[in-house]
C-alpha atoms as a PDB file:
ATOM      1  CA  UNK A   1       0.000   0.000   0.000  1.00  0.00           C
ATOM      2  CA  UNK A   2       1.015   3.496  -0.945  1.00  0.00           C
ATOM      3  CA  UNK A   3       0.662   5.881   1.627  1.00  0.00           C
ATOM      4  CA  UNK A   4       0.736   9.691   0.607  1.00  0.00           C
ATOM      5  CA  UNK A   5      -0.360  12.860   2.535  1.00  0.00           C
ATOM      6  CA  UNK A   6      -1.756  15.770   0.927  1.00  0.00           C
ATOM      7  CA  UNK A   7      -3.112  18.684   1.957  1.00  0.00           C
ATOM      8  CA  UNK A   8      -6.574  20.509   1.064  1.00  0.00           C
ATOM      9  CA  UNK A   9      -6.080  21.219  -2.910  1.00  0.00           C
ATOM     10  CA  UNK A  10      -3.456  19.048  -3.321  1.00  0.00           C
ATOM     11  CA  UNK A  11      -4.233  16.192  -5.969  1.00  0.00           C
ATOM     12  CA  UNK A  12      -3.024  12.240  -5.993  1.00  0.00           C
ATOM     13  CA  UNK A  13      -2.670  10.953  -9.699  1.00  0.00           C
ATOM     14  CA  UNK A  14      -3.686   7.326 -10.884  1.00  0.00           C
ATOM     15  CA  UNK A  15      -2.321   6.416 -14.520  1.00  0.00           C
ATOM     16  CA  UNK A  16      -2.850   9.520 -17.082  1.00  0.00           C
ATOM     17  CA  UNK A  17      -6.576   9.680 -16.691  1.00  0.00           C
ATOM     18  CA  UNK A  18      -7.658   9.700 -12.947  1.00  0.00           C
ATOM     19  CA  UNK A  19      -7.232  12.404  -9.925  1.00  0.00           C
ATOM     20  CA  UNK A  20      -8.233  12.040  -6.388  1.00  0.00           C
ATOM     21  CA  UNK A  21      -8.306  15.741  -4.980  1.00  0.00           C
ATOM     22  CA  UNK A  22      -8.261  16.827  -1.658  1.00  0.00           C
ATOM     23  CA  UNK A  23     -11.902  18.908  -0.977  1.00  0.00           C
ATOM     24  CA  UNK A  24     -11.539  19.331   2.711  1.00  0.00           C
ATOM     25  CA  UNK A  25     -10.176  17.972   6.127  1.00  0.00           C
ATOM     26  CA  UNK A  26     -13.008  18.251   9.117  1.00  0.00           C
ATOM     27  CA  UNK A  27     -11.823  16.691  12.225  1.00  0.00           C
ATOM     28  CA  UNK A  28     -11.207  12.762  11.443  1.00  0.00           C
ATOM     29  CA  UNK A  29     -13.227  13.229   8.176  1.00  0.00           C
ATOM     30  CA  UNK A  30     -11.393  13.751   4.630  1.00  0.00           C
ATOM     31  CA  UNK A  31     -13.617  14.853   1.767  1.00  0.00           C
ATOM     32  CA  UNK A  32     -12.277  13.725  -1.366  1.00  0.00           C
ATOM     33  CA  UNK A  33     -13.430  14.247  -5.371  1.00  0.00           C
ATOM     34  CA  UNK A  34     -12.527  11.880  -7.922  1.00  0.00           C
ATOM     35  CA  UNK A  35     -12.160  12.294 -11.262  1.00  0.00           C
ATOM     36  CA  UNK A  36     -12.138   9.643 -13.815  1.00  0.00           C
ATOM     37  CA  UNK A  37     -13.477   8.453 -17.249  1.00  0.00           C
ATOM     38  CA  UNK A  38     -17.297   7.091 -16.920  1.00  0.00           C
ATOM     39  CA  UNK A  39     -15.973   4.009 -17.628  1.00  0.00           C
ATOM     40  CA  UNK A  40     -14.036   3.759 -14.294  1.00  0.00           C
ATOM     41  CA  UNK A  41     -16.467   2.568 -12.091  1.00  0.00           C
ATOM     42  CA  UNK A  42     -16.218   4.015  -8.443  1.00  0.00           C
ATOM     43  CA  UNK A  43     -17.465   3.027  -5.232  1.00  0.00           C
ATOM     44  CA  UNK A  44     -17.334   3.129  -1.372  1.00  0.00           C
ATOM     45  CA  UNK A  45     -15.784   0.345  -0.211  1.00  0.00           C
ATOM     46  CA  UNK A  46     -19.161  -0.579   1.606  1.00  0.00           C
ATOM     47  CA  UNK A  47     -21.567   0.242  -1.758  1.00  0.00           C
ATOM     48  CA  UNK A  48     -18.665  -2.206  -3.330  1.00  0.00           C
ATOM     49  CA  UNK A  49     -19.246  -5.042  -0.595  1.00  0.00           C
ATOM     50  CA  UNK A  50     -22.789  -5.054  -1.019  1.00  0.00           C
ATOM     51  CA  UNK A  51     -23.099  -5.069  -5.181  1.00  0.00           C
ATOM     52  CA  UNK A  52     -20.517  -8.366  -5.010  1.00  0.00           C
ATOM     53  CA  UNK A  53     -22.040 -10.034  -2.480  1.00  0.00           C
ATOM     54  CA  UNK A  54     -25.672  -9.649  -4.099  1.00  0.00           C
ATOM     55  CA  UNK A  55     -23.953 -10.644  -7.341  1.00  0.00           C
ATOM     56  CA  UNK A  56     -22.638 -13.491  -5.517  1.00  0.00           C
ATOM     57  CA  UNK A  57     -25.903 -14.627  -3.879  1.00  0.00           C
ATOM     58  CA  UNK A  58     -27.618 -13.963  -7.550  1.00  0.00           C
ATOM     59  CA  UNK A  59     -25.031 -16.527  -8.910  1.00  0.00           C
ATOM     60  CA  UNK A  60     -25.031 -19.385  -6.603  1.00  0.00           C
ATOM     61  CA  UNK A  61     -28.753 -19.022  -7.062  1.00  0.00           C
ATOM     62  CA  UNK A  62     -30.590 -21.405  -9.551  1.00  0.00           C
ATOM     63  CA  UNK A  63     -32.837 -20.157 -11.724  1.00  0.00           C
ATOM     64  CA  UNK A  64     -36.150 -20.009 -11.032  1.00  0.00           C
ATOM     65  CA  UNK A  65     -38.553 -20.540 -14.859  1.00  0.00           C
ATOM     66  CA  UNK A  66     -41.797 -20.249 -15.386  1.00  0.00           C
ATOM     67  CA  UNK A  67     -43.557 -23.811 -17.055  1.00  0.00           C
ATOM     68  CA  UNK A  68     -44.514 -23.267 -20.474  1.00  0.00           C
ATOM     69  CA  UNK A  69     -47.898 -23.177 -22.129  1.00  0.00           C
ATOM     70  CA  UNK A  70     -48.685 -24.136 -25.322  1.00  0.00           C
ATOM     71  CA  UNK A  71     -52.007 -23.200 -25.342  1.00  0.00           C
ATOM     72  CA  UNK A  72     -52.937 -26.890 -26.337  1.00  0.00           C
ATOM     73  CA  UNK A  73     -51.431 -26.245 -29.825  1.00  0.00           C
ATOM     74  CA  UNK A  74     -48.834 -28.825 -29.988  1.00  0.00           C
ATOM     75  CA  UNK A  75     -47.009 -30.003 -32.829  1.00  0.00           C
ATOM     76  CA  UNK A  76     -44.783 -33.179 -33.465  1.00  0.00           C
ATOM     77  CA  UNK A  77     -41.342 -32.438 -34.819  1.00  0.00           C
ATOM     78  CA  UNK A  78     -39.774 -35.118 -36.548  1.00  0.00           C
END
């Protein structure tokens, strides 16, 4: 782990394309913005926990189909 200190204004770089800045220091509380290309997905770490253990649950789960109906109409393939 990299471990940096900044100070309010003061910018961390990741790659060419993505900036963590500094927004304010309250107390034990750090406001930070980030700026990156939509297709950088961000997330707090707890919003992150959440989506991969739903999409964990959703996985392990089997699928649940509806029976199908015909409507009587049934044809022989051969």
């Amino acid at each position: 782990m990299l471990i940096l200190s900044r100070k309010v204004n003061e910018k961390i770089m990741i790659g060419d394309d993505i900036s963590i800045s500094i927004i304010e220091v309250r107390g034990d509380q750090v406001r930070l913005g980030v700026d990156a290309p939509k297709t950088v997905k961000v997330f707090r770490q707890e919003v992150f926990d959440a989506i991969r253990a739903e999409n964990k649950a959703a996985a392990e789960s089997a699928p649940v189909l509806p029976p199908l109906d015909f409507g009587g109409a049934h044809r022989e393939v051969l």
